[in-house]
N, C-alpha and C. Protein backbone atom coordinates (compact mmCIF):
# COMPACT_ATOMS: atom_id res chain seq x y z
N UNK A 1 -67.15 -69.12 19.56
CA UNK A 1 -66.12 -69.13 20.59
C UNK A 1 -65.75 -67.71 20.98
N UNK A 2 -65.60 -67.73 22.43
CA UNK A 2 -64.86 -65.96 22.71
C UNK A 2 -63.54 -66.17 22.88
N UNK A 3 -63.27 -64.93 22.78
CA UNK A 3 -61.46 -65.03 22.73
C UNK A 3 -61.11 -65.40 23.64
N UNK A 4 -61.27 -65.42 25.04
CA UNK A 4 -60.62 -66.41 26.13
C UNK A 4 -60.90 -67.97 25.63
N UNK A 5 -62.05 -68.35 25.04
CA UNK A 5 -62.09 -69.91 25.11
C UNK A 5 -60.98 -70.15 23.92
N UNK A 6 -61.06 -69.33 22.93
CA UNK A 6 -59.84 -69.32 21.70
C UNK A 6 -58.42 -69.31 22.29
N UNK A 7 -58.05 -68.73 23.28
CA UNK A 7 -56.59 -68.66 23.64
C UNK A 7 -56.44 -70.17 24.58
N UNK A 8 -57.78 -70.50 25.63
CA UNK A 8 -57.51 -71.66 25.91
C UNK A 8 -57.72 -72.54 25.09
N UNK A 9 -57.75 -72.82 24.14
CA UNK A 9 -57.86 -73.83 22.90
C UNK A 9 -56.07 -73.67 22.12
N UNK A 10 -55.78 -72.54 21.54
CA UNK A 10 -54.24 -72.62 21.62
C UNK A 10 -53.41 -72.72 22.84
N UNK A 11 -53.67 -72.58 23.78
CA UNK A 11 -53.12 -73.42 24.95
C UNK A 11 -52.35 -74.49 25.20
N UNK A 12 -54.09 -75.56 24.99
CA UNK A 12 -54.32 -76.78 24.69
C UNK A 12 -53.27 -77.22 23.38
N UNK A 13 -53.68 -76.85 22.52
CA UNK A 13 -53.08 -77.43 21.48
C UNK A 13 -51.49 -77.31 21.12
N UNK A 14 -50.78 -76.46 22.24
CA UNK A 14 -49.98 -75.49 22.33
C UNK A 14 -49.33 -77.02 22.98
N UNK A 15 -49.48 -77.21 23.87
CA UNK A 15 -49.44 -78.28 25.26
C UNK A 15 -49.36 -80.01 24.52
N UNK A 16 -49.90 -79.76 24.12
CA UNK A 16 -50.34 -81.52 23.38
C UNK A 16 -49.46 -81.44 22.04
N UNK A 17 -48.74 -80.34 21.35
CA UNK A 17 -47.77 -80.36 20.63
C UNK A 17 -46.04 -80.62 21.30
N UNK A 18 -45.97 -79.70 22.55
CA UNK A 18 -44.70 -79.78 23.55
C UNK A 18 -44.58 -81.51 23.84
N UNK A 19 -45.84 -82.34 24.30
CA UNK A 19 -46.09 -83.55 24.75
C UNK A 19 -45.57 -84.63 23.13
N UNK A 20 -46.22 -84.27 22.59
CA UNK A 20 -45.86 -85.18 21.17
C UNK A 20 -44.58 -85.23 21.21
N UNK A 21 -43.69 -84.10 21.33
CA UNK A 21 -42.21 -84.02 20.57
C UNK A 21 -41.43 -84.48 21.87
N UNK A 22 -42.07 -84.67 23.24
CA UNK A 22 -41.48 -84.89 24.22
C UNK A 22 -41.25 -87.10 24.33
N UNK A 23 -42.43 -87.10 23.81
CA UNK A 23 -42.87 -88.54 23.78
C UNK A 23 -41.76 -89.30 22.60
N UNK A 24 -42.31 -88.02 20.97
CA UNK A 24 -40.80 -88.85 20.43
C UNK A 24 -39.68 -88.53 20.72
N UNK A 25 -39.10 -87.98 21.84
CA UNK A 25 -37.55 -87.53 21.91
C UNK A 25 -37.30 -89.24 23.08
N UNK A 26 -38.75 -89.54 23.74
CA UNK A 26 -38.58 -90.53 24.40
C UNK A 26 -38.58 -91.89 23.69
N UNK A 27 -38.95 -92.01 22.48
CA UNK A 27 -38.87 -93.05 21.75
C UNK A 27 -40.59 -93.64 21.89
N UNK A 28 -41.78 -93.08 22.02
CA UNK A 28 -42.95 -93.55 22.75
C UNK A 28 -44.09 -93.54 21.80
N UNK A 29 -43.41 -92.26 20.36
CA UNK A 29 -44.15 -92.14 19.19
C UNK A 29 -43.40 -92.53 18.24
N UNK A 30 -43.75 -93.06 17.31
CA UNK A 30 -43.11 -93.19 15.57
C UNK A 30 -43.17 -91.87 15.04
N UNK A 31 -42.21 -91.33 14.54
CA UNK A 31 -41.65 -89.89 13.47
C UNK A 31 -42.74 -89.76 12.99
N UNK A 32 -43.15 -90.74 12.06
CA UNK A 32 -44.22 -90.69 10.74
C UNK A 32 -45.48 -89.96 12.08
N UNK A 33 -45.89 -90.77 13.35
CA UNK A 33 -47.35 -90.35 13.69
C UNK A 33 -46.90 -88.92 13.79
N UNK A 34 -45.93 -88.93 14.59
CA UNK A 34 -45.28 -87.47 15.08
C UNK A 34 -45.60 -86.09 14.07
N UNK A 35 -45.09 -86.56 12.83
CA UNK A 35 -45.03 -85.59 11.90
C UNK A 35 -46.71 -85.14 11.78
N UNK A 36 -47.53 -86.23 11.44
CA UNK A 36 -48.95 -86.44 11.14
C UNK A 36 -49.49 -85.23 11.75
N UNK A 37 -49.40 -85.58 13.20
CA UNK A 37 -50.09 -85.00 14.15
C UNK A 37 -49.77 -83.73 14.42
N UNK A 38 -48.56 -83.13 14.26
CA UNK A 38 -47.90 -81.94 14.46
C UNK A 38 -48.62 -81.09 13.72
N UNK A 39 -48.84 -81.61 12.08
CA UNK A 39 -49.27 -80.76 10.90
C UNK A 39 -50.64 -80.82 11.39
N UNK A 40 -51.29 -81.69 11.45
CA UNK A 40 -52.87 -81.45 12.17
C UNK A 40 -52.56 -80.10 13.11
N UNK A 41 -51.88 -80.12 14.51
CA UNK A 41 -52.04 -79.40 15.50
C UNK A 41 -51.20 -77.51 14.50
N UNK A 42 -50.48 -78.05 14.10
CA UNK A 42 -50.66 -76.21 13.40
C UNK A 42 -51.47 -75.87 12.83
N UNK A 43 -52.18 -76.71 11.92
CA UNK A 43 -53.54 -76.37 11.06
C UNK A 43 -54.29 -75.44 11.84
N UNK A 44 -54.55 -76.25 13.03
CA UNK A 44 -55.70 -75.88 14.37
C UNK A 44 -54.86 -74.62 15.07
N UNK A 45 -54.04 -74.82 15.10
CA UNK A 45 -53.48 -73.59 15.38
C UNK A 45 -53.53 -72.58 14.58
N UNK A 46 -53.35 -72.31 13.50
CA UNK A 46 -53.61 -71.32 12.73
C UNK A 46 -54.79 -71.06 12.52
N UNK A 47 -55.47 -71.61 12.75
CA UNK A 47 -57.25 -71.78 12.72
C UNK A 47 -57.40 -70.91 13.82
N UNK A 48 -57.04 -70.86 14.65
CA UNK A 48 -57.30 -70.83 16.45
C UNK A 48 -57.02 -68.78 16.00
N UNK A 49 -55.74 -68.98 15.64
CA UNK A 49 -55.04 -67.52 14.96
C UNK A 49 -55.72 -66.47 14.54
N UNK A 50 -56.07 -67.16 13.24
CA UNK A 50 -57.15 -66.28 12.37
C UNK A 50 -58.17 -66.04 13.18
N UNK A 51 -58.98 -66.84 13.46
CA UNK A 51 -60.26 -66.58 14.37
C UNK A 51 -60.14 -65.50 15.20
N UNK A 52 -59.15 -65.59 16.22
CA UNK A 52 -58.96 -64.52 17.31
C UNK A 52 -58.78 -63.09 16.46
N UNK A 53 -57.77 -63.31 15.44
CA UNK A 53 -57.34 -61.70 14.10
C UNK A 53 -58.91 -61.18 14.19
N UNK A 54 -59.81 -62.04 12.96
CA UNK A 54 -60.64 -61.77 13.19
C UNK A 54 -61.68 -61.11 14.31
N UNK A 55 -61.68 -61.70 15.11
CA UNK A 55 -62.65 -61.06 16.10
C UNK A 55 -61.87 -59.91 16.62
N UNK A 56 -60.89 -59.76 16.57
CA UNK A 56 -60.25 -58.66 17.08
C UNK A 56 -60.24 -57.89 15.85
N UNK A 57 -60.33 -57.82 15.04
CA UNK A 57 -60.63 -56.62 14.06
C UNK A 57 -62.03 -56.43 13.78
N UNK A 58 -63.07 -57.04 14.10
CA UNK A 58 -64.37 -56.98 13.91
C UNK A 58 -64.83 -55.97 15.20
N UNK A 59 -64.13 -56.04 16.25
CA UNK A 59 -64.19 -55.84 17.63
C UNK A 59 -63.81 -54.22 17.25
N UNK A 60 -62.46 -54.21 16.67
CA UNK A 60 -62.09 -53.02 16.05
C UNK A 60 -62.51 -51.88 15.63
N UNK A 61 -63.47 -52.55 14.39
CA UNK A 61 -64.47 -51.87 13.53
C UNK A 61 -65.33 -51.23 14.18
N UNK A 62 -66.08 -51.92 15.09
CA UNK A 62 -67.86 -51.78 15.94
C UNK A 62 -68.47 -53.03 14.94
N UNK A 63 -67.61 -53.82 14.70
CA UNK A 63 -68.46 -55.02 14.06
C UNK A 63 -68.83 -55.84 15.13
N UNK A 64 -69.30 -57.16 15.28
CA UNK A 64 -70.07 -57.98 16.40
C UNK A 64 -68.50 -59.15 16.26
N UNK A 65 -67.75 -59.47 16.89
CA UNK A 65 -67.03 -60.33 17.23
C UNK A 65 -67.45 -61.87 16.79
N UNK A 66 -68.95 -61.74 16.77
CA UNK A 66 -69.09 -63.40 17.52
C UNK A 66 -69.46 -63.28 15.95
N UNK A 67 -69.93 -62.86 15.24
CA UNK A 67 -69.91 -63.08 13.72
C UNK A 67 -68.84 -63.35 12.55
N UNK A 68 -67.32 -63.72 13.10
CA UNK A 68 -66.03 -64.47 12.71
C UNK A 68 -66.42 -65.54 13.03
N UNK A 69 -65.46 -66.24 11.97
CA UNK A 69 -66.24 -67.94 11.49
C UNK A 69 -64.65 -68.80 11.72
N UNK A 70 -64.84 -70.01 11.85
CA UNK A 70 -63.13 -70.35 11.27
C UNK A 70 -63.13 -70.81 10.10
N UNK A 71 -61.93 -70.54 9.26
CA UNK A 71 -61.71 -70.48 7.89
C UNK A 71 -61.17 -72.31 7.50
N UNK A 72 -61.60 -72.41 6.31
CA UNK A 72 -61.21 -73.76 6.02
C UNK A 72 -59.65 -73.82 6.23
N UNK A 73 -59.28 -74.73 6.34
CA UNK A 73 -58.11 -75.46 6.49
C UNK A 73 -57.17 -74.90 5.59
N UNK A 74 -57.39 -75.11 4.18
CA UNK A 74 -57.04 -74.63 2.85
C UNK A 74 -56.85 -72.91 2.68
N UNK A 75 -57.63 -72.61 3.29
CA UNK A 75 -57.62 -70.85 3.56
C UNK A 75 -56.36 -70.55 3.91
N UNK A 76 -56.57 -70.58 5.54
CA UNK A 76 -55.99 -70.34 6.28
C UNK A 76 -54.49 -70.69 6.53
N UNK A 77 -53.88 -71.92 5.75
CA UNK A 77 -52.79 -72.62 5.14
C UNK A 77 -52.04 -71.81 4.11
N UNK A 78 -52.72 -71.03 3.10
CA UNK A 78 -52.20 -70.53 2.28
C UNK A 78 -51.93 -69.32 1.86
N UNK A 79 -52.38 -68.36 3.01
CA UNK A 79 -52.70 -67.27 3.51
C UNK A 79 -50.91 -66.99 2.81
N UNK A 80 -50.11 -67.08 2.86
CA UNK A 80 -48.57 -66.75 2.91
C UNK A 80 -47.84 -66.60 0.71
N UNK A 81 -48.69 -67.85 0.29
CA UNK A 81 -48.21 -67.72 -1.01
C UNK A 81 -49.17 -67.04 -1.94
């Protein structure tokens, strides 16, 4: 992915998170899917994150950009503790 298709991908996912919380404020989702799906869409979001860090510090270096990978789920989640 290049970093424009990466920013339109947090976009996207950016968009379809605003829509979820809009749908349950309308009564249109159940909490429980709500919650589900939210934690999916930050996952991917932080996924989306790292990736771009990455290529932008590879980019940095004189490293090759397109040689950043996305990090497992589990990685990228725990990056904080």
């Amino acid at each position: 992915m290049r970093d424009n298709e990466i920013l339109s991908r947090i976009g996207a996912l950016v968009d379809e998170e605003r829509d979820l919380r809009d749908r349950l404020r309308a009564g249109e989702v159940a909490s429980d899917e709500e919650s589900a799906r939210v934690k999916e869409l930050e996952t991917a979001l932080d996924q989306c994150w790292d990736l771009l860090r990455q290529r932008r510090a590879r980019r940095n270096a004189g490293e090759n950009p397109d040689d950043a990978a996305v990090r497992p789920a589990g990685e990228v989640e725990n990056y904080r503790q």
